[in-house]
C-alpha atoms as a PDB file:
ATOM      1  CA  UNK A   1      14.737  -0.749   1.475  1.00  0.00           C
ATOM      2  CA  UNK A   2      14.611  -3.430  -1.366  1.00  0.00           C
ATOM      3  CA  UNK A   3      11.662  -5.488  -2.469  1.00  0.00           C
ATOM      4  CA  UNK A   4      13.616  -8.526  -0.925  1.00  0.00           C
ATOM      5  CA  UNK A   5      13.836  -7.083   1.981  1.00  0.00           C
ATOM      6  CA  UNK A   6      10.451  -5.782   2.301  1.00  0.00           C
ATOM      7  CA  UNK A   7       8.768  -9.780   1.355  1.00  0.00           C
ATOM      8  CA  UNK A   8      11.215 -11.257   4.304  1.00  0.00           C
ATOM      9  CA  UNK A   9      10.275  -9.120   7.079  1.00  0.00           C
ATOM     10  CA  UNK A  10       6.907  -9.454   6.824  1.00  0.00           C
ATOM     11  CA  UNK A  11       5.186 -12.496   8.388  1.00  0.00           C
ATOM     12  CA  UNK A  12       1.632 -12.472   7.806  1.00  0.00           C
ATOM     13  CA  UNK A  13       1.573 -11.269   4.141  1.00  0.00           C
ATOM     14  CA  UNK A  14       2.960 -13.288   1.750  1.00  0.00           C
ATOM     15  CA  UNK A  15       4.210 -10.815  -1.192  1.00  0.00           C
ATOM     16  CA  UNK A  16       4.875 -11.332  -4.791  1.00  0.00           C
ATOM     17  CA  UNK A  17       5.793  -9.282  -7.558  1.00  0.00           C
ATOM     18  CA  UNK A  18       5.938  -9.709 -11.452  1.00  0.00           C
ATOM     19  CA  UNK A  19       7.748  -7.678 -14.057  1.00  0.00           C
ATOM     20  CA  UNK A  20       5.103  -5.802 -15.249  1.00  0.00           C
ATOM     21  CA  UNK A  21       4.609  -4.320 -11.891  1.00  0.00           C
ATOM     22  CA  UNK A  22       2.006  -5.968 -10.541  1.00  0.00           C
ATOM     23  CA  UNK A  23       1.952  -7.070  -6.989  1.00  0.00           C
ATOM     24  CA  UNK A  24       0.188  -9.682  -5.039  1.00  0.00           C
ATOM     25  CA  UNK A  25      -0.527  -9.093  -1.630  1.00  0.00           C
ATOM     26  CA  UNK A  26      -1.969 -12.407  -0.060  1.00  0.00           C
ATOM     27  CA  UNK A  27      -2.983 -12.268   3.787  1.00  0.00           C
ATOM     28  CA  UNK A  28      -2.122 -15.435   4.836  1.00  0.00           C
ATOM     29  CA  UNK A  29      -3.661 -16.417   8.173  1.00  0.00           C
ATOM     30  CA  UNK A  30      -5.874 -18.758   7.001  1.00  0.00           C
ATOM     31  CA  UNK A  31      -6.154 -21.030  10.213  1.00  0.00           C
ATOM     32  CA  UNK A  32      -8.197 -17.539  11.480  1.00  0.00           C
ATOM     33  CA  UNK A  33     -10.099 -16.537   8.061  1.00  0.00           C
ATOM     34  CA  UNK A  34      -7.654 -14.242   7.588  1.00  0.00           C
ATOM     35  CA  UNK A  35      -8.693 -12.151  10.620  1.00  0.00           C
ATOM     36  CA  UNK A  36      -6.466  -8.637  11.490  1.00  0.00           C
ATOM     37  CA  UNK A  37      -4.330  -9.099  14.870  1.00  0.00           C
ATOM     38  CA  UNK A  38      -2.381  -5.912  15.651  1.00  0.00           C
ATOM     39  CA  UNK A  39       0.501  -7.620  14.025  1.00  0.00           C
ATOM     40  CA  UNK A  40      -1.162  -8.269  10.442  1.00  0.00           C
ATOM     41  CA  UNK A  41      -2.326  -4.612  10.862  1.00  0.00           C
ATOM     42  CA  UNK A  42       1.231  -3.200  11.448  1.00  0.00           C
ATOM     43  CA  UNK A  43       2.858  -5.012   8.756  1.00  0.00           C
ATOM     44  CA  UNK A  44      -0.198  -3.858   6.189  1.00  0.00           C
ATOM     45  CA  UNK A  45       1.329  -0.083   7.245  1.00  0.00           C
ATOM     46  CA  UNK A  46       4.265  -1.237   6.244  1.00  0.00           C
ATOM     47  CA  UNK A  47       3.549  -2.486   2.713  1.00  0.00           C
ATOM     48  CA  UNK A  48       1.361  -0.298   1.486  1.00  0.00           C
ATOM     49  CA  UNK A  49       3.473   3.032   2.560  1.00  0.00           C
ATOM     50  CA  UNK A  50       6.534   1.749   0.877  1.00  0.00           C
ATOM     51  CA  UNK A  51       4.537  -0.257  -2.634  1.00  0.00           C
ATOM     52  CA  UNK A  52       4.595   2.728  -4.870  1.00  0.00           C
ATOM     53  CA  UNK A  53       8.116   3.760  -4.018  1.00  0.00           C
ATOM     54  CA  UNK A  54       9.060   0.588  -4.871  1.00  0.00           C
ATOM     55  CA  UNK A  55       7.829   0.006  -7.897  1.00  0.00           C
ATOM     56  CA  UNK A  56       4.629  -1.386  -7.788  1.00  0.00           C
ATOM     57  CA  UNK A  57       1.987  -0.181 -10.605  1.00  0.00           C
ATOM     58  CA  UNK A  58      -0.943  -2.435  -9.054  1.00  0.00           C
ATOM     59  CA  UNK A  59      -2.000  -4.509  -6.310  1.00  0.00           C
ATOM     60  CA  UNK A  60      -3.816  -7.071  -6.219  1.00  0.00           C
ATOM     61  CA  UNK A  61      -5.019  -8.255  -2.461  1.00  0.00           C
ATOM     62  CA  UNK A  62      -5.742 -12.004  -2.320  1.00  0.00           C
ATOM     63  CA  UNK A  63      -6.190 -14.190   0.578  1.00  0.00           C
ATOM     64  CA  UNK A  64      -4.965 -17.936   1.513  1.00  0.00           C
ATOM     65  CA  UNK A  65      -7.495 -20.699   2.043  1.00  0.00           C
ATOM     66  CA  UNK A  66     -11.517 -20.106   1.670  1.00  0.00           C
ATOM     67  CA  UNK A  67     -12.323 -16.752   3.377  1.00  0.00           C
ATOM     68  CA  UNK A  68     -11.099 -13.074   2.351  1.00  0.00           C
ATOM     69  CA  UNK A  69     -10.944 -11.664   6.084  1.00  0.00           C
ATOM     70  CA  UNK A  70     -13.468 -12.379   8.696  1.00  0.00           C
ATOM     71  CA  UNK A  71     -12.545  -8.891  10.255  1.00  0.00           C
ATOM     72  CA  UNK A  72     -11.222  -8.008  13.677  1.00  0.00           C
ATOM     73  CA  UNK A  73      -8.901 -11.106  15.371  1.00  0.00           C
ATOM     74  CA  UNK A  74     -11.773 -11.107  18.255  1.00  0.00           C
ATOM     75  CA  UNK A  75      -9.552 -14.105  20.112  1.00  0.00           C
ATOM     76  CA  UNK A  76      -6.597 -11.369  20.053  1.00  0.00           C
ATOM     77  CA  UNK A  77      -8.835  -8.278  21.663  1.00  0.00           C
ATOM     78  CA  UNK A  78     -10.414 -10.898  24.222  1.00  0.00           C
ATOM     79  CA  UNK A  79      -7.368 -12.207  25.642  1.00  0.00           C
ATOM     80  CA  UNK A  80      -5.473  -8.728  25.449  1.00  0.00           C
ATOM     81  CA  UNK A  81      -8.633  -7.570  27.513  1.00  0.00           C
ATOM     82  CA  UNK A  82      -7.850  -3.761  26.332  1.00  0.00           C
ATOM     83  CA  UNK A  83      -8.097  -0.584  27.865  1.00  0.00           C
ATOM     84  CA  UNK A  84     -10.492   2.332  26.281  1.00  0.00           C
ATOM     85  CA  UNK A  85      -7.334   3.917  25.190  1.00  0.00           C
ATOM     86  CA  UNK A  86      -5.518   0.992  23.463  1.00  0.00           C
ATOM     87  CA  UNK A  87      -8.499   0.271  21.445  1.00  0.00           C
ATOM     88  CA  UNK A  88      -8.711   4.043  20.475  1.00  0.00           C
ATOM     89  CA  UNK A  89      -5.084   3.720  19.170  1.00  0.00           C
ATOM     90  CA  UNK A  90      -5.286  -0.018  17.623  1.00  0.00           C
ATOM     91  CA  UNK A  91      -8.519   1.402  15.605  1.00  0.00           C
ATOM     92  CA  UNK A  92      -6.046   4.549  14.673  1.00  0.00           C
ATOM     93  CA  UNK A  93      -3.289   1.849  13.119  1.00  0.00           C
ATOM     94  CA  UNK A  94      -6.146   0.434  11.360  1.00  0.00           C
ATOM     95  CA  UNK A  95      -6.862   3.391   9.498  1.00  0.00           C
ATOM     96  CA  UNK A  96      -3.560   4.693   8.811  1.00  0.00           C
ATOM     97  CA  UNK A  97      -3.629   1.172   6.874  1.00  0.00           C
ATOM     98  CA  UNK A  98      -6.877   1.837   5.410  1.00  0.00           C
ATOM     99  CA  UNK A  99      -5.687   5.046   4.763  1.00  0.00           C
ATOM    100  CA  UNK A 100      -2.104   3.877   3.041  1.00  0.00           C
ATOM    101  CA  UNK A 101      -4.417   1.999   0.378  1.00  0.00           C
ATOM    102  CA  UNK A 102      -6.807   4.016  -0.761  1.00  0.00           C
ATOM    103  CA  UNK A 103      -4.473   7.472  -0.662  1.00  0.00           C
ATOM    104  CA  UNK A 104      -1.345   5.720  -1.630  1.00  0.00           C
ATOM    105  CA  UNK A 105      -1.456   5.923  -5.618  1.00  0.00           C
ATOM    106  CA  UNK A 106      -1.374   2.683  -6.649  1.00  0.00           C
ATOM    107  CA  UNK A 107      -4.488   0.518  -7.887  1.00  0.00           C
ATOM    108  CA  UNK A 108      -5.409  -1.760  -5.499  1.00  0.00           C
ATOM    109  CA  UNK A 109      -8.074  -5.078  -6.679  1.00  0.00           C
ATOM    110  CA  UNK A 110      -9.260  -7.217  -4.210  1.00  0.00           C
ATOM    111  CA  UNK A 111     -10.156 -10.738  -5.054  1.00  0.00           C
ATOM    112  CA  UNK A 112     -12.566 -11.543  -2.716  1.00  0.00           C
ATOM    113  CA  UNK A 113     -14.235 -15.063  -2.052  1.00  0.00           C
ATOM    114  CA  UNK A 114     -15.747 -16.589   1.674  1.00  0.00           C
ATOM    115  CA  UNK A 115     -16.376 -13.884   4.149  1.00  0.00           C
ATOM    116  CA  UNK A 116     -15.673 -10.343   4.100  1.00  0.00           C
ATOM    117  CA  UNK A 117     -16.932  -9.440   7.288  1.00  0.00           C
ATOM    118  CA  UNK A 118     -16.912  -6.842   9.795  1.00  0.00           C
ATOM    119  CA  UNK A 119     -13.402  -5.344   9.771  1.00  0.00           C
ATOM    120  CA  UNK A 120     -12.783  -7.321   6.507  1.00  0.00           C
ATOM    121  CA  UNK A 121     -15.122  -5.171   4.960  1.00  0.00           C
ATOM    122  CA  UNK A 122     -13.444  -2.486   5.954  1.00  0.00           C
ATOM    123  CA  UNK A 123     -10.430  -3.423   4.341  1.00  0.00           C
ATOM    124  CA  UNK A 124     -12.178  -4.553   1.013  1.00  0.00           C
ATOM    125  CA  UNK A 125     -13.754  -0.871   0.768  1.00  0.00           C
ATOM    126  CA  UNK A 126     -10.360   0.686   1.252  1.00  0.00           C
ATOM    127  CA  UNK A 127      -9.040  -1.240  -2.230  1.00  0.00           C
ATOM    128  CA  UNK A 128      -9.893   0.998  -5.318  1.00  0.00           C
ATOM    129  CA  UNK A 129     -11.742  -2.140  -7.367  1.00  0.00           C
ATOM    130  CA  UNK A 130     -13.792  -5.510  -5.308  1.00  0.00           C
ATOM    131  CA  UNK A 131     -14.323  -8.435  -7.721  1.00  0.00           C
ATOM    132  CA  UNK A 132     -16.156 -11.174  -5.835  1.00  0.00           C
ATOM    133  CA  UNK A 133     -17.053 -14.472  -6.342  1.00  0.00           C
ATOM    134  CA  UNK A 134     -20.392 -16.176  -6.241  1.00  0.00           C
ATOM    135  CA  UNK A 135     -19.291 -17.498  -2.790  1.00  0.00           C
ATOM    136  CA  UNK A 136     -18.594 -14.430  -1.309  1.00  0.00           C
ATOM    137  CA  UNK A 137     -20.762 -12.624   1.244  1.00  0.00           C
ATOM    138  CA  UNK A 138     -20.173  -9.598   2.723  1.00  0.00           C
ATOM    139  CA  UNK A 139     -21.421  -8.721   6.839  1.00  0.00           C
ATOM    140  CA  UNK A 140     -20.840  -5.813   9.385  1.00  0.00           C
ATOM    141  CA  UNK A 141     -22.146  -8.136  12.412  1.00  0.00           C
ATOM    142  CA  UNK A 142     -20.825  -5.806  15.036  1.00  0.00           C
ATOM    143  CA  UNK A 143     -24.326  -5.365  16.532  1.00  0.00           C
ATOM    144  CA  UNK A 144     -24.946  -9.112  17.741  1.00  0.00           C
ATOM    145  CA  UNK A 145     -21.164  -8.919  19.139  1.00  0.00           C
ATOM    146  CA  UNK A 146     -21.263  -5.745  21.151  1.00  0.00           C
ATOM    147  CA  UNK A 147     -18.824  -4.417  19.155  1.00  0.00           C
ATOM    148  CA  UNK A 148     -18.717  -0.661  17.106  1.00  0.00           C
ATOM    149  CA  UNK A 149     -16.820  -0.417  13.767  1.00  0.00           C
ATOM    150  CA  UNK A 150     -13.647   0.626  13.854  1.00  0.00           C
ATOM    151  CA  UNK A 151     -11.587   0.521  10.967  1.00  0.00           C
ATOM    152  CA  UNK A 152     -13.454   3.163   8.343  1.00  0.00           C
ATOM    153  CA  UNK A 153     -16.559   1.808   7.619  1.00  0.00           C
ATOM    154  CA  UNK A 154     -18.287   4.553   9.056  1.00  0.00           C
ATOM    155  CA  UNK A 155     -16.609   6.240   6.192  1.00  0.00           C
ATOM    156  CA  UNK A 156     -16.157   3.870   2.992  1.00  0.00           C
ATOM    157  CA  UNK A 157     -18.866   1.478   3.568  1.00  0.00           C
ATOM    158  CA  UNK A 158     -21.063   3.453   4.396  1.00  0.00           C
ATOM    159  CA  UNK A 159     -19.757   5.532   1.273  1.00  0.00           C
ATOM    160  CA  UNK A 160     -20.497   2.997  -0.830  1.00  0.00           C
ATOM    161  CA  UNK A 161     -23.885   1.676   0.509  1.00  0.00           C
ATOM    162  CA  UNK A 162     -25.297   4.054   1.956  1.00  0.00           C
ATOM    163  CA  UNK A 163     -26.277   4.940   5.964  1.00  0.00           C
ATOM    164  CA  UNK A 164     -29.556   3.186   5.686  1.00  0.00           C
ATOM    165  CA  UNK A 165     -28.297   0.161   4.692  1.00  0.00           C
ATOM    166  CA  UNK A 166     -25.358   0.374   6.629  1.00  0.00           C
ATOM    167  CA  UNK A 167     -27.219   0.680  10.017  1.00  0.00           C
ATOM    168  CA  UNK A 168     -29.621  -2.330   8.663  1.00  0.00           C
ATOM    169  CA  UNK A 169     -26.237  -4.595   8.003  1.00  0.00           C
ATOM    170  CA  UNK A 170     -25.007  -3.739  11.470  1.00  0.00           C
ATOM    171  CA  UNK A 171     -28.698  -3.731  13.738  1.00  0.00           C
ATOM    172  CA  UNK A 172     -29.353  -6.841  12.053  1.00  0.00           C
ATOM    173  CA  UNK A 173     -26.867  -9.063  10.667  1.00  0.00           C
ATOM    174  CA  UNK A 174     -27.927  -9.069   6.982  1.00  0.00           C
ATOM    175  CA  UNK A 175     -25.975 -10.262   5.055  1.00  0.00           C
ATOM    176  CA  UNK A 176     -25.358  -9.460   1.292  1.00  0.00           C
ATOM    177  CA  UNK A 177     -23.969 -12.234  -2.096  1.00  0.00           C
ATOM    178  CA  UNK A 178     -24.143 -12.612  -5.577  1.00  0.00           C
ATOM    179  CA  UNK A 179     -25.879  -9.978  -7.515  1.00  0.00           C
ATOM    180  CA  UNK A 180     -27.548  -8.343  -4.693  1.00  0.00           C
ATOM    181  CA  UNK A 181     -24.171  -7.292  -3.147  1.00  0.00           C
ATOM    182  CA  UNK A 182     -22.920  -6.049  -6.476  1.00  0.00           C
ATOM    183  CA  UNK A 183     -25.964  -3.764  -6.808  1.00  0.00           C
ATOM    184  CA  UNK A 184     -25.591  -2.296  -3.087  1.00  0.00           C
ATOM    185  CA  UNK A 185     -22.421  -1.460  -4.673  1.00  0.00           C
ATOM    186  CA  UNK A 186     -20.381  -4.062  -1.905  1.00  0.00           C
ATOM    187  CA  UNK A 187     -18.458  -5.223  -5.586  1.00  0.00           C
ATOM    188  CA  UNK A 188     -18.414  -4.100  -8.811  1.00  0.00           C
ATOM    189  CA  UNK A 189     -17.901  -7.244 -10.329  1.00  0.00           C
ATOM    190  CA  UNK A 190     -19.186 -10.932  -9.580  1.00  0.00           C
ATOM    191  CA  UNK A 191     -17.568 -13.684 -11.479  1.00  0.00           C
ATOM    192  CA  UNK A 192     -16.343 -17.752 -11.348  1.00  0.00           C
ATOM    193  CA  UNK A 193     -12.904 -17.411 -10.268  1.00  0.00           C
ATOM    194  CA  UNK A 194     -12.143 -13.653  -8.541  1.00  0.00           C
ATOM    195  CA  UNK A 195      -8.167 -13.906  -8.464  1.00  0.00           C
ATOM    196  CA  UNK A 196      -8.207 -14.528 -12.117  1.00  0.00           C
ATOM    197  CA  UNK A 197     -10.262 -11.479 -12.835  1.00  0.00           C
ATOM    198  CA  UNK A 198      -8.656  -9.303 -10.554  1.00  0.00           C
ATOM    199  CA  UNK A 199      -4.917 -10.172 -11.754  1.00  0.00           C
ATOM    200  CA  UNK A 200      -6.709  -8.971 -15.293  1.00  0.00           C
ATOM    201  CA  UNK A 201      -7.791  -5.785 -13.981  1.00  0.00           C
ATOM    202  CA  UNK A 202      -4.529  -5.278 -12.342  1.00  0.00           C
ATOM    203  CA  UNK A 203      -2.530  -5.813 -15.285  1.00  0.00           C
ATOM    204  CA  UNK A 204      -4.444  -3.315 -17.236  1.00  0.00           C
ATOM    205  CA  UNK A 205      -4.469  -1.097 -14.558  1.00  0.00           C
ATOM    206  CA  UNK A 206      -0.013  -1.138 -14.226  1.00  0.00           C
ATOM    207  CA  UNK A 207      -0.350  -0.193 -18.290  1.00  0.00           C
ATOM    208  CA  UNK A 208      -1.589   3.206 -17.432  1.00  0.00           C
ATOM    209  CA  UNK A 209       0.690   5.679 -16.896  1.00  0.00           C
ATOM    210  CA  UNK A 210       1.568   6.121 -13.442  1.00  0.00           C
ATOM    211  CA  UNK A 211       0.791   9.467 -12.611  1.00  0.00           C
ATOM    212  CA  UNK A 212      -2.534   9.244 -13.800  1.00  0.00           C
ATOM    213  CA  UNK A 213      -3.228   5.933 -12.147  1.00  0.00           C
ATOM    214  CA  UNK A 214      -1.885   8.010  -8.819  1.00  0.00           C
ATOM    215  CA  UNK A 215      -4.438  10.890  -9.439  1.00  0.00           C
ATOM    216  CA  UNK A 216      -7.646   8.264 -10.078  1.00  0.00           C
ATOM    217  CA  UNK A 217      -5.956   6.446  -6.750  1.00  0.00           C
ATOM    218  CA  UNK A 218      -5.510   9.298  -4.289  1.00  0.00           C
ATOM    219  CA  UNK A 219      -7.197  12.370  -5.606  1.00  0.00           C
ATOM    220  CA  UNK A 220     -10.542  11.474  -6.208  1.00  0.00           C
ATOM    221  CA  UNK A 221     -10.812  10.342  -2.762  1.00  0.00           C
ATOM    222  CA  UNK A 222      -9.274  13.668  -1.192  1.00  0.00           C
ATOM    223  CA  UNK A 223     -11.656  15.537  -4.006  1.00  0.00           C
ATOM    224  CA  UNK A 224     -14.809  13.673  -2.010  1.00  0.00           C
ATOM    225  CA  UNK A 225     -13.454  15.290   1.305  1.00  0.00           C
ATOM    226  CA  UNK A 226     -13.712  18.849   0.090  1.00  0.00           C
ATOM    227  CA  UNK A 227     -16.529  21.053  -0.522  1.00  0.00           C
ATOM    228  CA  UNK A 228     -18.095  21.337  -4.419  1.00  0.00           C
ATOM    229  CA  UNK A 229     -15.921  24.851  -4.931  1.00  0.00           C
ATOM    230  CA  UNK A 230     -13.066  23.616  -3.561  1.00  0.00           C
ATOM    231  CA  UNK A 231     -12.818  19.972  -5.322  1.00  0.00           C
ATOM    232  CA  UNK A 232     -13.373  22.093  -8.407  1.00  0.00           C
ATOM    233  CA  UNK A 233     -10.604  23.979  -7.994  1.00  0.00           C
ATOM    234  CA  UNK A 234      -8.247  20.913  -6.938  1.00  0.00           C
ATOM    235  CA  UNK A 235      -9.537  18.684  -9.910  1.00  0.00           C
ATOM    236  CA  UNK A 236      -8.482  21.628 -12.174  1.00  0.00           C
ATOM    237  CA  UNK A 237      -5.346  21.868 -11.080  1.00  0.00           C
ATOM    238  CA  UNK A 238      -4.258  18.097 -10.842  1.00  0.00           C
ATOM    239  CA  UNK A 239      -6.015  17.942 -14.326  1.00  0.00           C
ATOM    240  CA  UNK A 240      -3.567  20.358 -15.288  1.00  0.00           C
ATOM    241  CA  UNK A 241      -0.683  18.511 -14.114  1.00  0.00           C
ATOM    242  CA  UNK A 242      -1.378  15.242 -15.625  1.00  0.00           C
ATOM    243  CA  UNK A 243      -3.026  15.566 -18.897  1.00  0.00           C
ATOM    244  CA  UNK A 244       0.223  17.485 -19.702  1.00  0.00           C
ATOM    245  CA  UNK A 245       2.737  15.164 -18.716  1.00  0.00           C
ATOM    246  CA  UNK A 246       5.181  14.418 -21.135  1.00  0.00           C
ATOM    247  CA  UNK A 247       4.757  10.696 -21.323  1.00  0.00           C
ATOM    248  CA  UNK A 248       0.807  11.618 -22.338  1.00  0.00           C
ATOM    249  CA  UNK A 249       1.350  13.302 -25.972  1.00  0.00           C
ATOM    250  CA  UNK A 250       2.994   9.954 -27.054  1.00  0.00           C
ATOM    251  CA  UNK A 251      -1.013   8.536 -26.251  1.00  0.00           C
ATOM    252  CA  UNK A 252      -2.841  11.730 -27.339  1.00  0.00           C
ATOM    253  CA  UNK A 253      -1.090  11.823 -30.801  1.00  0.00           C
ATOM    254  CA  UNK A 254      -1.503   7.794 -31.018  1.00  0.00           C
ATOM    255  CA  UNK A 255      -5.457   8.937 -30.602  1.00  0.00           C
ATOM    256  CA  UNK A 256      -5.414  11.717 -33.219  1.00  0.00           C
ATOM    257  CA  UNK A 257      -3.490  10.100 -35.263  1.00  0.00           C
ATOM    258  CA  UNK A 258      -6.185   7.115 -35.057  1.00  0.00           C
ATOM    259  CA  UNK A 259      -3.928   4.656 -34.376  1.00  0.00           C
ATOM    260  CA  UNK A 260      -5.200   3.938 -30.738  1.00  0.00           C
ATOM    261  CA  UNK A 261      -7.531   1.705 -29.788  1.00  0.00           C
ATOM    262  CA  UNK A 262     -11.009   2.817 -29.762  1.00  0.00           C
ATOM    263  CA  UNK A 263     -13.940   2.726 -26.689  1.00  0.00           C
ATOM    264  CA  UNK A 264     -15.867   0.111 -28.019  1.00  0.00           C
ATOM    265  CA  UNK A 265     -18.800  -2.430 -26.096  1.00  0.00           C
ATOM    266  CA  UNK A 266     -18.068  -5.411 -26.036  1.00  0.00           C
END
């Protein structure tokens, strides 16, 4: 499958790709805030298993109109008035998704703004980087709708918040914005215009080389599954891989030759 192909038959995603790599991926419901009907979810599965094959270095996940993703398409699950079952296999496609993103290899910055709520949470946490906007505010409001999370954020919010907080967000509605969220760890950056940053990121991002970008973009993750002895072990042996790739001594001898940039604050 080509690129070409891969923007036309998708419906609610609105691709676009530059020649340094970088991808945007832009939901574009924004009549619905962007919510996830089994449709959006499906063609997400689609995208980000075939990105990295096809040539993507970096994603950056935008949104049209005002709001990021306002979660779950609850108009969709009313009317299709599910079974047990179905929802146990819709909340499956959801985080084979999820699961596509942050597994996948490639670095994925979301440039978040408007509500990132419930299931739109979810899919925030799966991206590797969340820069937000002063208007952004972030919600798991499951509890006032009767609902239960589905989509992983039992796993990555909760990963990145912690349970206590989590439980709070979903018992009570809070809601978190501006610094506050970005010290909960929701973001890890808050600025005027979050597309702008987040194309930044992901340019700098697609200049790394890509095997290391696709050990900081899958491994780490798999490394947080394991035990301590046994991410140990696996760290040591993807370390091994990439910090001898060929491509790398070009880099290493730039930096002992001193001709590399230097870690520096700003």
């Amino acid at each position: 499958m080509s690129v070409e192909r891969l923007k036309q038959e998708v419906q609610n995603l609105r691709i676009e790709t530059e020649e340094n790599g970088v991808w945007t991926i832009t939901l574009a419901r924004p009549a619905k805030r962007n919510a996830l009907d089994s449709h959006t979810v499906e063609e997400m599965v689609e995208v980000f298993s075939k990105a990295g094959r096809l040539g993507a270095k970096a994603i950056v996940l935008a949104a049209e109109g005002d709001h990021f993703c306002a979660g779950l398409d609850l108009i969709e699950h009313h009317d299709a008035d599910r079974r047990p079952e179905d929802f146990m296999h819709l909340c499956l496609r959801w985080h084979e998704a999820f699961n596509k993103m942050e597994y996948g290899g490639v670095p994925i910055i979301a440039a978040l703004k408007g509500a990132v709520v419930g299931g739109g949470l979810e899919l925030a946490s799966a991206a590797h980087i969340r820069v937000a906007d002063h208007g952004t505010y972030f919600a798991l409001p499951e509890g006032q709708r009767g609902l239960f999370t589905g989509g992983g954020a039992t796993i990555r919010v909760a990963d990145l918040v912690g349970k206590a907080r989590m439980v709070d967000m979903m018992l009570t509605g809070r809601v978190y914005k501006g610094l506050e969220a970005v010290d909960v760890g929701l973001a890890q950056y808050l600025v005027e215009d979050s597309m702008v940053t987040a194309r930044e990121l992901a340019a700098r991002s697609a200049d790394n080389l890509p095997l290391t970008n696709f050990a900081i973009c899958s491994a780490i993750s798999h490394m947080q599954n394991m035990s301590a002895l046994d991410a140990a072990y696996a760290e040591s042996v993807v370390a091994g891989i990439v910090n001898t790739q060929e491509p790398a001594r070009a880099r290493l001898k730039a930096f002992a030759d001193k001709t590399a940039a230097r870690v520096r604050p700003e």
